[in-house]
C-alpha atoms as a PDB file:
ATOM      1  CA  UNK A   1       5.707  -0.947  14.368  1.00  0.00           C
ATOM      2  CA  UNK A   2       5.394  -3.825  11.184  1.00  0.00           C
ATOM      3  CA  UNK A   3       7.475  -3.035   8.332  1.00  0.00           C
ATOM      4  CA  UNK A   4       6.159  -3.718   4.810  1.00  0.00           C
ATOM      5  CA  UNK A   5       8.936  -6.501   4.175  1.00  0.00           C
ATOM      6  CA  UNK A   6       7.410  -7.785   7.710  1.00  0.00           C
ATOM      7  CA  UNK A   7       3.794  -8.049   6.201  1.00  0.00           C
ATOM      8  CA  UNK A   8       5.068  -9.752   3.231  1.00  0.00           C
ATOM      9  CA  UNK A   9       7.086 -12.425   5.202  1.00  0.00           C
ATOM     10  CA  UNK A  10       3.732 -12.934   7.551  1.00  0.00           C
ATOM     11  CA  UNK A  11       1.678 -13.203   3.954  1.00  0.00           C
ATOM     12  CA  UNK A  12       4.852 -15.716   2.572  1.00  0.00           C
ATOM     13  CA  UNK A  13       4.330 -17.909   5.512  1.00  0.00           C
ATOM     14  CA  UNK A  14       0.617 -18.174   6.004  1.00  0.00           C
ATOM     15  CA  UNK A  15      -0.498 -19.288   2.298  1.00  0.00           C
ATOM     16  CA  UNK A  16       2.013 -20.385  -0.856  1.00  0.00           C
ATOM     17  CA  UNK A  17       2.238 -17.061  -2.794  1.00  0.00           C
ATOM     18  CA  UNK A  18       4.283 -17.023  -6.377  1.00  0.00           C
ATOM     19  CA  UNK A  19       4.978 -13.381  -6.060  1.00  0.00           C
ATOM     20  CA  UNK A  20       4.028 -10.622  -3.007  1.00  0.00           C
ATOM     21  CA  UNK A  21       4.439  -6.800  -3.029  1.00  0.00           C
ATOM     22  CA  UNK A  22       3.465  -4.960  -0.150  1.00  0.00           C
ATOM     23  CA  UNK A  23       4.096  -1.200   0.709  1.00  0.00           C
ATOM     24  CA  UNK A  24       2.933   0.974   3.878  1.00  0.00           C
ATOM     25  CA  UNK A  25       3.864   3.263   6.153  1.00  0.00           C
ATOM     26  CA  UNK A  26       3.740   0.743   9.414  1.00  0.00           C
ATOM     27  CA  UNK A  27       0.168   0.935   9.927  1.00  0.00           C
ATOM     28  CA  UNK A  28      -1.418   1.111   6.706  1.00  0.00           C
ATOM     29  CA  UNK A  29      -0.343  -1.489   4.018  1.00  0.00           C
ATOM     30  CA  UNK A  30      -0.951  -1.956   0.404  1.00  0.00           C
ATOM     31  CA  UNK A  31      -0.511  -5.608  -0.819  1.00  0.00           C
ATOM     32  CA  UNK A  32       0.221  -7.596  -4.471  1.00  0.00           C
ATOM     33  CA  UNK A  33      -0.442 -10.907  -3.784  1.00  0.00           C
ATOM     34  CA  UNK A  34      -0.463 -13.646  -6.426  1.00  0.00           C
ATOM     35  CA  UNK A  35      -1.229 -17.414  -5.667  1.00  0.00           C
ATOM     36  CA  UNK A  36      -2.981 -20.519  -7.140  1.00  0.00           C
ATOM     37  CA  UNK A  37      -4.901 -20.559  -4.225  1.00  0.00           C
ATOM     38  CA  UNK A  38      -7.148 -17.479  -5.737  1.00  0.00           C
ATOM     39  CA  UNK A  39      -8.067 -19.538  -8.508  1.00  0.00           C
ATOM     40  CA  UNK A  40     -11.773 -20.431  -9.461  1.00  0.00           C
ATOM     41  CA  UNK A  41     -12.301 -17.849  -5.919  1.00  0.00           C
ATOM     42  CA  UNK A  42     -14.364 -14.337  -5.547  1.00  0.00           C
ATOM     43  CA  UNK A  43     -12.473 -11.376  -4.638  1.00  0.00           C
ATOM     44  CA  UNK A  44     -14.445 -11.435  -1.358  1.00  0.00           C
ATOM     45  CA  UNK A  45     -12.754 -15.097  -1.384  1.00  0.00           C
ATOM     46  CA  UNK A  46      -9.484 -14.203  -2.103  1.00  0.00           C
ATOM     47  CA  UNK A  47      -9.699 -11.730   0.443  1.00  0.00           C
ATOM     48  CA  UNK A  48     -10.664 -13.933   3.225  1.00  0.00           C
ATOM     49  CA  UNK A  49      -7.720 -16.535   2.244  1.00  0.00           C
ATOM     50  CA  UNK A  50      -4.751 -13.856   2.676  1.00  0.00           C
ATOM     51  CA  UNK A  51      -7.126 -12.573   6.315  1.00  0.00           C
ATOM     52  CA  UNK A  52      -6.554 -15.961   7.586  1.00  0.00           C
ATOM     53  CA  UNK A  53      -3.017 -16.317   6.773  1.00  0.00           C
ATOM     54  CA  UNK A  54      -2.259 -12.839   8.449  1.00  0.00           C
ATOM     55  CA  UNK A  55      -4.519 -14.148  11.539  1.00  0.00           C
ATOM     56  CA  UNK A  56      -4.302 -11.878  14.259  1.00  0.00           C
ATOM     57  CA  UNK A  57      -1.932 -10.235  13.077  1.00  0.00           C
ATOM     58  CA  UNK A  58      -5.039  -7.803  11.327  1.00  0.00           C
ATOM     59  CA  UNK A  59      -5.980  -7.095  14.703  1.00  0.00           C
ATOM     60  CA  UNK A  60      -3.291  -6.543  16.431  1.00  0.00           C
ATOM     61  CA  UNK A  61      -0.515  -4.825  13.930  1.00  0.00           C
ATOM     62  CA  UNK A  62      -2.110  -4.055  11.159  1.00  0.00           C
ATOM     63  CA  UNK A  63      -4.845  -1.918  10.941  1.00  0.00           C
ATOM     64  CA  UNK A  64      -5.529  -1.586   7.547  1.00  0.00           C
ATOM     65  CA  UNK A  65      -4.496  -3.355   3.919  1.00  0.00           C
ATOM     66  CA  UNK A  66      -5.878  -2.733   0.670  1.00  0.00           C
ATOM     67  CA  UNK A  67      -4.977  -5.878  -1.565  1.00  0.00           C
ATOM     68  CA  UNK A  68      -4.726  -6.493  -4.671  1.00  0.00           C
ATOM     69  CA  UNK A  69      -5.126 -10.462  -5.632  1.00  0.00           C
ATOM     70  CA  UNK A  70      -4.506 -11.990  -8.873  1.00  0.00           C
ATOM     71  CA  UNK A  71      -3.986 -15.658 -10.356  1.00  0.00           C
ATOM     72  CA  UNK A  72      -0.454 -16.495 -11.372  1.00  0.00           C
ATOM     73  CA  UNK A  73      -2.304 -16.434 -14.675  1.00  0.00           C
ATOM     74  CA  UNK A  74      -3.607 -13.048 -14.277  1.00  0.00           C
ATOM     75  CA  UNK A  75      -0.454 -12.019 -13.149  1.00  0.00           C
ATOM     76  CA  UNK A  76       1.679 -13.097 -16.570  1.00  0.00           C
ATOM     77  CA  UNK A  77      -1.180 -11.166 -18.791  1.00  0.00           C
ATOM     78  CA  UNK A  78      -0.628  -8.320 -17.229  1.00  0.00           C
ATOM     79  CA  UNK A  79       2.623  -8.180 -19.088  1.00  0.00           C
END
């Protein structure tokens, strides 16, 4: 079974992330994810950049993440 830290290392690796929370109970994950990358993208964008860095990983040992994905920008005015 994936721990939460484990998702986060597998999200740390894939894509260059300025900060990453992710909780879960080893099968279903929730995920804070904040990179450049999501700039200037659609959610449905941002989405499909932190699917590729988990790879088949989705498929195979985790089978289900809600994300939340926010611009390092978005991220500071949130306070």
């Amino acid at each position: 079974m994936v721990s939460p830290e484990q998702v986060r290392q597998y999200i740390e690796q894939g894509m260059p992330c300025e900060h990453v929370e992710v909780t879960g109970d080893g099968a279903h994950f929730e995920a804070l994810i904040v990179s450049e990358l999501f700039a200037g993208r659609s959610k449905v964008q941002q989405h499909q950049i932190v699917y590729r860095a988990l790879g088949d990983r989705m498929r195979e040992e985790i089978h289900a993440l809600s994300m939340q994905t926010l611009t390092p920008e978005a991220w500071r005015a949130r306070g």
